[in-house]
N, C-alpha and C. Protein backbone atom coordinates (compact mmCIF):
# COMPACT_ATOMS: atom_id res chain seq x y z
N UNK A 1 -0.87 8.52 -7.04
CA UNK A 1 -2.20 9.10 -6.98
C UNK A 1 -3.18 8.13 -6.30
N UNK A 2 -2.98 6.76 -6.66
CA UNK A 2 -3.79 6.11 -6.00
C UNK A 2 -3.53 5.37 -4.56
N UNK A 3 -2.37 6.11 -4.18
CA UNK A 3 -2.16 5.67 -2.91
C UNK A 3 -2.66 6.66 -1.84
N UNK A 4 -2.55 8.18 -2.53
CA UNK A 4 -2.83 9.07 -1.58
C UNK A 4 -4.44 8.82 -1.54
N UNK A 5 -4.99 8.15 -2.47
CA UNK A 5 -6.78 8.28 -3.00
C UNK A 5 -7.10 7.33 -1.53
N UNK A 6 -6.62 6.29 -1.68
CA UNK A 6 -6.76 4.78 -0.72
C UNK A 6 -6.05 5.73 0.92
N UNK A 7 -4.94 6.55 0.68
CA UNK A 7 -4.85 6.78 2.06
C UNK A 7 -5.74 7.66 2.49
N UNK A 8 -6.69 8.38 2.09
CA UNK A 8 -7.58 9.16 1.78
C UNK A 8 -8.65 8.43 2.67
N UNK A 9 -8.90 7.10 1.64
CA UNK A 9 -10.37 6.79 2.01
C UNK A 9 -10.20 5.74 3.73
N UNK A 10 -9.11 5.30 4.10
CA UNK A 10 -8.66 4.35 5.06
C UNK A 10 -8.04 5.63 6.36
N UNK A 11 -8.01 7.33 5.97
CA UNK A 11 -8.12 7.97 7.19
C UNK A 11 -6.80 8.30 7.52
N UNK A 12 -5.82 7.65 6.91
CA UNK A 12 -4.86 7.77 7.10
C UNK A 12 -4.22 9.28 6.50
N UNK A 13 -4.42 10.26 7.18
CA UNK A 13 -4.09 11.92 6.73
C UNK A 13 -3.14 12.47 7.76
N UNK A 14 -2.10 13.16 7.20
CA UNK A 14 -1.37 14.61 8.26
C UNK A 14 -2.35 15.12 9.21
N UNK A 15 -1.61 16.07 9.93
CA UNK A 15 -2.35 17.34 10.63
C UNK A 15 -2.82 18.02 9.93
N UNK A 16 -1.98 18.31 8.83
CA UNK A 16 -2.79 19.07 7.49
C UNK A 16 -3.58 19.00 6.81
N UNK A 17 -4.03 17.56 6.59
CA UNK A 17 -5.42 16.86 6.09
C UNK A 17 -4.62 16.52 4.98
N UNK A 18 -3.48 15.81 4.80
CA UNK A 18 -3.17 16.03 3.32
C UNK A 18 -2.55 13.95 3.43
N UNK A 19 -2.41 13.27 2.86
CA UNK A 19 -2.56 12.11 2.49
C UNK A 19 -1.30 11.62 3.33
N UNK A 20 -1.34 10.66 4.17
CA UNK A 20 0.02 10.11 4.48
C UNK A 20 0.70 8.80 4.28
N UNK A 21 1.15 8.60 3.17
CA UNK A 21 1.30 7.59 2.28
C UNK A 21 2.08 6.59 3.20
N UNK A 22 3.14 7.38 4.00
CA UNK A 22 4.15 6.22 4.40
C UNK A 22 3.28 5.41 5.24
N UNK A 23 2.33 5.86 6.19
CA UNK A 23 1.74 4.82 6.81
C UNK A 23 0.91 3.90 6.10
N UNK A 24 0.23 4.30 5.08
CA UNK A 24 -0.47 3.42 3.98
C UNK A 24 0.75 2.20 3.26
N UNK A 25 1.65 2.65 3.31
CA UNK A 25 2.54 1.60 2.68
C UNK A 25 3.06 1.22 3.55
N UNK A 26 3.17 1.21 5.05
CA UNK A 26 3.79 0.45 5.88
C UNK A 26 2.83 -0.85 5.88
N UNK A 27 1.26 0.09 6.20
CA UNK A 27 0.07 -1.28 6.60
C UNK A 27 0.17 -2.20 5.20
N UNK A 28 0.00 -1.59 3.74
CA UNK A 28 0.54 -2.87 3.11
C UNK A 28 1.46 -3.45 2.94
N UNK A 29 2.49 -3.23 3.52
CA UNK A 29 3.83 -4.14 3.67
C UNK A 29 3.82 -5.06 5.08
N UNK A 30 3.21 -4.41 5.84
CA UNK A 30 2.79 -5.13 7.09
C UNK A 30 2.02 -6.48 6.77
N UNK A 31 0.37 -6.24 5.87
CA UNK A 31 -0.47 -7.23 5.12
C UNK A 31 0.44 -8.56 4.50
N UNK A 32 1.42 -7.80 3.43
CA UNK A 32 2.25 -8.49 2.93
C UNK A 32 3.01 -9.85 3.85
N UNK A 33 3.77 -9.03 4.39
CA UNK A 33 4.94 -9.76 5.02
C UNK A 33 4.14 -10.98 5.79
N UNK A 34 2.51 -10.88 6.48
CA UNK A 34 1.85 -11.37 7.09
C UNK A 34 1.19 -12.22 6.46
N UNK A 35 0.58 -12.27 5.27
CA UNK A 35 -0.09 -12.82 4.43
C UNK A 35 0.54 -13.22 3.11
N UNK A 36 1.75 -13.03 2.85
CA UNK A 36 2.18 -13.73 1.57
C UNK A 36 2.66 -14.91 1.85
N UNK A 37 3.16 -16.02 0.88
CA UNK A 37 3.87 -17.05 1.16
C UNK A 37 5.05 -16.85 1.38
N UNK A 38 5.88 -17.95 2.40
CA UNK A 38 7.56 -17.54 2.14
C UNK A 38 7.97 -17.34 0.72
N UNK A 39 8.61 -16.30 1.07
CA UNK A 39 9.85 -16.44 -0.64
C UNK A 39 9.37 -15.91 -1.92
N UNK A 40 8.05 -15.45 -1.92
CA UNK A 40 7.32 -14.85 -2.84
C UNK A 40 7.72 -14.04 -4.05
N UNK A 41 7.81 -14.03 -5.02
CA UNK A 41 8.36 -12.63 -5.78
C UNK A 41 7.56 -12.93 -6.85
N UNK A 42 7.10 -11.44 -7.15
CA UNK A 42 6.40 -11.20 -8.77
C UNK A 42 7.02 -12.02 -10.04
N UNK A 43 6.76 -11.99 -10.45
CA UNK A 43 6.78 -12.73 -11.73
C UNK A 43 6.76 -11.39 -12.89
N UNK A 44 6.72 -11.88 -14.28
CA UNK A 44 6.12 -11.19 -15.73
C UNK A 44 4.84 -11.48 -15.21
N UNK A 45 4.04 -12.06 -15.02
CA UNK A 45 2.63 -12.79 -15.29
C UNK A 45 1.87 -12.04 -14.17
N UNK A 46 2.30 -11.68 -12.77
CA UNK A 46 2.46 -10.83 -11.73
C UNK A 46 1.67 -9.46 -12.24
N UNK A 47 0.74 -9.45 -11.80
CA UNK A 47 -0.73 -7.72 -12.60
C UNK A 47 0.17 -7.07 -11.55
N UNK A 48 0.33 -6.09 -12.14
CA UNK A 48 0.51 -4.67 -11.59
C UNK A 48 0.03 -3.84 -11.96
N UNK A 49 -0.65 -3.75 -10.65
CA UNK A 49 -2.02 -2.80 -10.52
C UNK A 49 -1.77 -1.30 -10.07
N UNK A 50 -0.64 -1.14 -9.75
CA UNK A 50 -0.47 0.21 -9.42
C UNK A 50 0.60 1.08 -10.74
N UNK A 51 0.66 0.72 -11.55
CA UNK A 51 1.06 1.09 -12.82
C UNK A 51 0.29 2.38 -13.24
């Protein structure tokens, strides 16, 4: 829900006007891969925010 909300507000929509997630999760995996440290992995302690 809150991905289609965020792909929503960042424009990212079908022809249909309807939410297009995969590109929303490409650009944050793109962010990711670009901006995390090598070797990174969540933890327990690790917020997960999309829960």
């Amino acid at each position: 829900m809150r991905l289609d909300e965020r792909a929503l507000l960042e424009e990212f929509v079908k022809g249909d006007g309807e939410p297009n997630r995969s590109d929303m999760i490409r650009l944050f995996v793109d962010y990711g891969l670009a901006n995390m440290p090598m070797n990174w992995r969540p933890t327990a302690e690790t917020p997960q925010k999309l829960r």
